[in-house]
C-alpha atoms as a PDB file:
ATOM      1  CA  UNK A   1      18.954  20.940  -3.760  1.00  0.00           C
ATOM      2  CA  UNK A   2      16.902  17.811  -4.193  1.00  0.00           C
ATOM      3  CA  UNK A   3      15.478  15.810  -1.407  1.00  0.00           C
ATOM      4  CA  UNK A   4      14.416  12.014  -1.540  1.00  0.00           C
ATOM      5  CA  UNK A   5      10.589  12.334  -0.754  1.00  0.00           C
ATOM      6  CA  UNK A   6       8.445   9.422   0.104  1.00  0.00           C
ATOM      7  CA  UNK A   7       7.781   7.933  -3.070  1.00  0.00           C
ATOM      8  CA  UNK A   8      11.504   8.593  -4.126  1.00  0.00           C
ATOM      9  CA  UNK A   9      12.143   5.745  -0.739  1.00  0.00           C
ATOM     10  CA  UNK A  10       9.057   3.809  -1.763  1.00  0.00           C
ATOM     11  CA  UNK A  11      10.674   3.068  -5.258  1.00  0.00           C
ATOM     12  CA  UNK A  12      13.822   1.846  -3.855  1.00  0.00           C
ATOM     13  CA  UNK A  13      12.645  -0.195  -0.980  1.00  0.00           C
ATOM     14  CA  UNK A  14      10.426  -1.595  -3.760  1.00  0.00           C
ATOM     15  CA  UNK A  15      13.082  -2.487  -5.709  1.00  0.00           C
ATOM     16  CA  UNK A  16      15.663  -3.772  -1.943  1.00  0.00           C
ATOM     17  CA  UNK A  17      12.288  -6.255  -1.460  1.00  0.00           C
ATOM     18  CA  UNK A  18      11.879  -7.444  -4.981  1.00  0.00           C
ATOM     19  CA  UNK A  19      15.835  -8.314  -5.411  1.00  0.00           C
ATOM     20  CA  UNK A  20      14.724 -10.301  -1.741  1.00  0.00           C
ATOM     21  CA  UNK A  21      17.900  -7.579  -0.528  1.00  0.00           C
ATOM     22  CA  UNK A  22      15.990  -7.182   2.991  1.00  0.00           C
ATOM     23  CA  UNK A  23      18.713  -5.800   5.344  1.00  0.00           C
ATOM     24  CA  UNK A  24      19.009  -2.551   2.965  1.00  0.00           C
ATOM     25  CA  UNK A  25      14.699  -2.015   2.945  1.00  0.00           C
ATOM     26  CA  UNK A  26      14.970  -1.955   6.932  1.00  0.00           C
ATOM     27  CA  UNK A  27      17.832   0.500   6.852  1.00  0.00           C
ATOM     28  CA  UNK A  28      15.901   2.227   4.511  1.00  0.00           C
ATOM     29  CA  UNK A  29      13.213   2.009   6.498  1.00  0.00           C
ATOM     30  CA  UNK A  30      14.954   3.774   9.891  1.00  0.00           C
ATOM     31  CA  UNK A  31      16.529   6.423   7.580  1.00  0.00           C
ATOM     32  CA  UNK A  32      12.676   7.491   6.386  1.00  0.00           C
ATOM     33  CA  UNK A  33      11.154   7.254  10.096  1.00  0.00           C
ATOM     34  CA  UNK A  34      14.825   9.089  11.285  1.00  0.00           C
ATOM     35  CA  UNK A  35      14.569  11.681   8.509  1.00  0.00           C
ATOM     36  CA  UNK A  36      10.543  12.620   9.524  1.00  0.00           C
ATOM     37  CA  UNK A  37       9.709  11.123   5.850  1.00  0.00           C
ATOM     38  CA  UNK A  38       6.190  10.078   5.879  1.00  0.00           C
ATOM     39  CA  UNK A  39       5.955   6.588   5.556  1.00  0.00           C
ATOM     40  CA  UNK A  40       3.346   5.029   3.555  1.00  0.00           C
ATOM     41  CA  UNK A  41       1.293   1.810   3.413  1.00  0.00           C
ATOM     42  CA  UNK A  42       2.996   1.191  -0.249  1.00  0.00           C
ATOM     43  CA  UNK A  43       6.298   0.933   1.456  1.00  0.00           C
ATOM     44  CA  UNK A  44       5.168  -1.435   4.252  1.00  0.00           C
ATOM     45  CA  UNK A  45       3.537  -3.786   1.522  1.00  0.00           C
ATOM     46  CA  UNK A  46       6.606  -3.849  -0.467  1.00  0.00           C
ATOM     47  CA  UNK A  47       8.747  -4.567   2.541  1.00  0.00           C
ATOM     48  CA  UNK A  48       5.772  -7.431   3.662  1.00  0.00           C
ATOM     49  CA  UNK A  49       5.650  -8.996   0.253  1.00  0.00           C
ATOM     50  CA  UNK A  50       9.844  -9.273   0.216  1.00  0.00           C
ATOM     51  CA  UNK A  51      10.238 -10.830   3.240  1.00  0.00           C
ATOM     52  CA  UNK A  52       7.172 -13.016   2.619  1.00  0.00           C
ATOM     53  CA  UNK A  53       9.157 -13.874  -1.137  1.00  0.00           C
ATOM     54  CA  UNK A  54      12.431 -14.838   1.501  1.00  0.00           C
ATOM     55  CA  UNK A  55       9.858 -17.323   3.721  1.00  0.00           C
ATOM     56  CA  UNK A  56      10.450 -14.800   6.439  1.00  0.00           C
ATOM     57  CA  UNK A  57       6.849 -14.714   7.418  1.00  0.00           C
ATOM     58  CA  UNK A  58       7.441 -13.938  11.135  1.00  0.00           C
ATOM     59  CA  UNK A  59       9.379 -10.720  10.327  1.00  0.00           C
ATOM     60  CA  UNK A  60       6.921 -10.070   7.765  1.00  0.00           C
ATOM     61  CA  UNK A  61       4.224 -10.097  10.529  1.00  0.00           C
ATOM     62  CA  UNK A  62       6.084  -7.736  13.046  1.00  0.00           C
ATOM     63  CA  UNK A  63       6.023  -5.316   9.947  1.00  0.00           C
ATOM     64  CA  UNK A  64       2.236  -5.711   9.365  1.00  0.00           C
ATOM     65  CA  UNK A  65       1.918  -4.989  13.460  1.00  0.00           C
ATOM     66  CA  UNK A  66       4.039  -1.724  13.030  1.00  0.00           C
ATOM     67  CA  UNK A  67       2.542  -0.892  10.180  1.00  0.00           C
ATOM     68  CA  UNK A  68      -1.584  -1.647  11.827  1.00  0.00           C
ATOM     69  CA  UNK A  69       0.175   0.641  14.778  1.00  0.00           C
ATOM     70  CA  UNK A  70       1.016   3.570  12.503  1.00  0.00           C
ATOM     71  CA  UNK A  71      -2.450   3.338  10.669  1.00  0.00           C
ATOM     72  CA  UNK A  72      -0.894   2.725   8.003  1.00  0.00           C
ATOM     73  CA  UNK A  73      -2.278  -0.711   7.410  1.00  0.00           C
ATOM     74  CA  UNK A  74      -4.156  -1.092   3.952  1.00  0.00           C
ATOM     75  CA  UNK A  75      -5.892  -3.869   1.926  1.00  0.00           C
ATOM     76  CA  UNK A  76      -2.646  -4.120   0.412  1.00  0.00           C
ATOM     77  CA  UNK A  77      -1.075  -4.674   3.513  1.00  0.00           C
ATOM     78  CA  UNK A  78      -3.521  -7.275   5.039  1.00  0.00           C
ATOM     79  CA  UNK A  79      -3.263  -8.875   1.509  1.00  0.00           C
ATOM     80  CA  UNK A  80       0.870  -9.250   1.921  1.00  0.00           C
ATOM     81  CA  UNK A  81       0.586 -10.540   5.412  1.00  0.00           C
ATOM     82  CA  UNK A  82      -2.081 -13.295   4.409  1.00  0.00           C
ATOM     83  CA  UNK A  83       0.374 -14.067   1.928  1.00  0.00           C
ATOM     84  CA  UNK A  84       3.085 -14.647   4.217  1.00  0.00           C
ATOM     85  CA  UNK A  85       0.999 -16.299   6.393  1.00  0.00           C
ATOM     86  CA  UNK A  86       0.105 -19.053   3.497  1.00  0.00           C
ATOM     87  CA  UNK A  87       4.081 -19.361   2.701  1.00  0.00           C
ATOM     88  CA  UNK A  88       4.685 -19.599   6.285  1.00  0.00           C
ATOM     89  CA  UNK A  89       2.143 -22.615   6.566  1.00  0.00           C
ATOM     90  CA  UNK A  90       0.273 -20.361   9.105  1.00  0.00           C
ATOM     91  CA  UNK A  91      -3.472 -21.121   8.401  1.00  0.00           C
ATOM     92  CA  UNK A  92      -4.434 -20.325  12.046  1.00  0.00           C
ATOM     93  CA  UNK A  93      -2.702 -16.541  11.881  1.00  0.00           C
ATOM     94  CA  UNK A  94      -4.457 -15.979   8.738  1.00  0.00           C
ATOM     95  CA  UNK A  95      -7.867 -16.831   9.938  1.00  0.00           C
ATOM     96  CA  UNK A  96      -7.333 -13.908  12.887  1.00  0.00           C
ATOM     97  CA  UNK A  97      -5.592 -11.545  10.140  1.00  0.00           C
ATOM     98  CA  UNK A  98      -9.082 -11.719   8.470  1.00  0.00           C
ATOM     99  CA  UNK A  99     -11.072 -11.355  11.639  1.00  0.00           C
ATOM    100  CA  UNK A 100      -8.787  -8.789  12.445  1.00  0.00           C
ATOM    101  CA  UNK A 101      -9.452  -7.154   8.531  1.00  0.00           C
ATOM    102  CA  UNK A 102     -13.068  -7.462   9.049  1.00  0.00           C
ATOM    103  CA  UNK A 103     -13.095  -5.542  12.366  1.00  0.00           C
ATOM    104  CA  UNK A 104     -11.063  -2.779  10.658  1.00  0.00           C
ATOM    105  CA  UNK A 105     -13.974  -2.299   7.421  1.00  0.00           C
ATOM    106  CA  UNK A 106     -16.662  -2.211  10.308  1.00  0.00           C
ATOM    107  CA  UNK A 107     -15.125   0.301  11.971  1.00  0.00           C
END
């Protein structure tokens, strides 16, 4: 039979994070990590950019951090958390998230 692949989960945590329906993404989320499905840096931006859309900018940044720990961690990504980070009125984590960006391109 069918199985969900990665993009099949991308597409509906996509959709759980633009509907700002969090709890189901992070289930979602386990099931994926439980299930060996590769995750992707597409599914931790979507997941970023909903909680940042909810003001949950400090969930949002544990995210980014698991997702920077997986490699995983794209310009998309960075871009999501600096977004949270200017919804959170967090000016002095978004200074270090671009430090932290620059280190990444240099190395």
């Amino acid at each position: 039979g069918l199985s969900a692949d990665t993009t099949s989960f991308d597409h509906v945590v996509s959709a759980c994070a633009r509907a700002q329906e969090l709890a189901p993404c992070k289930v979602l989320l386990d099931t994926m990590h439980c299930q060996s499905v590769n995750l992707s840096s597409r599914t931790f931006d979507s997941l970023i950019g909903g909680c940042s859309r909810k003001g949950l900018w400090q969930q949002a940044l544990a995210l980014f951090d698991r997702a920077k720990t997986m490699q995983l961690a794209g310009a998309g990504t960075y871009n999501q958390a600096l977004k949270a980070c200017a919804r959170g009125k967090q000016p002095r984590l978004a200074m270090l998230l671009l430090v932290d960006m620059d280190e990444d391109e240099s190395s």
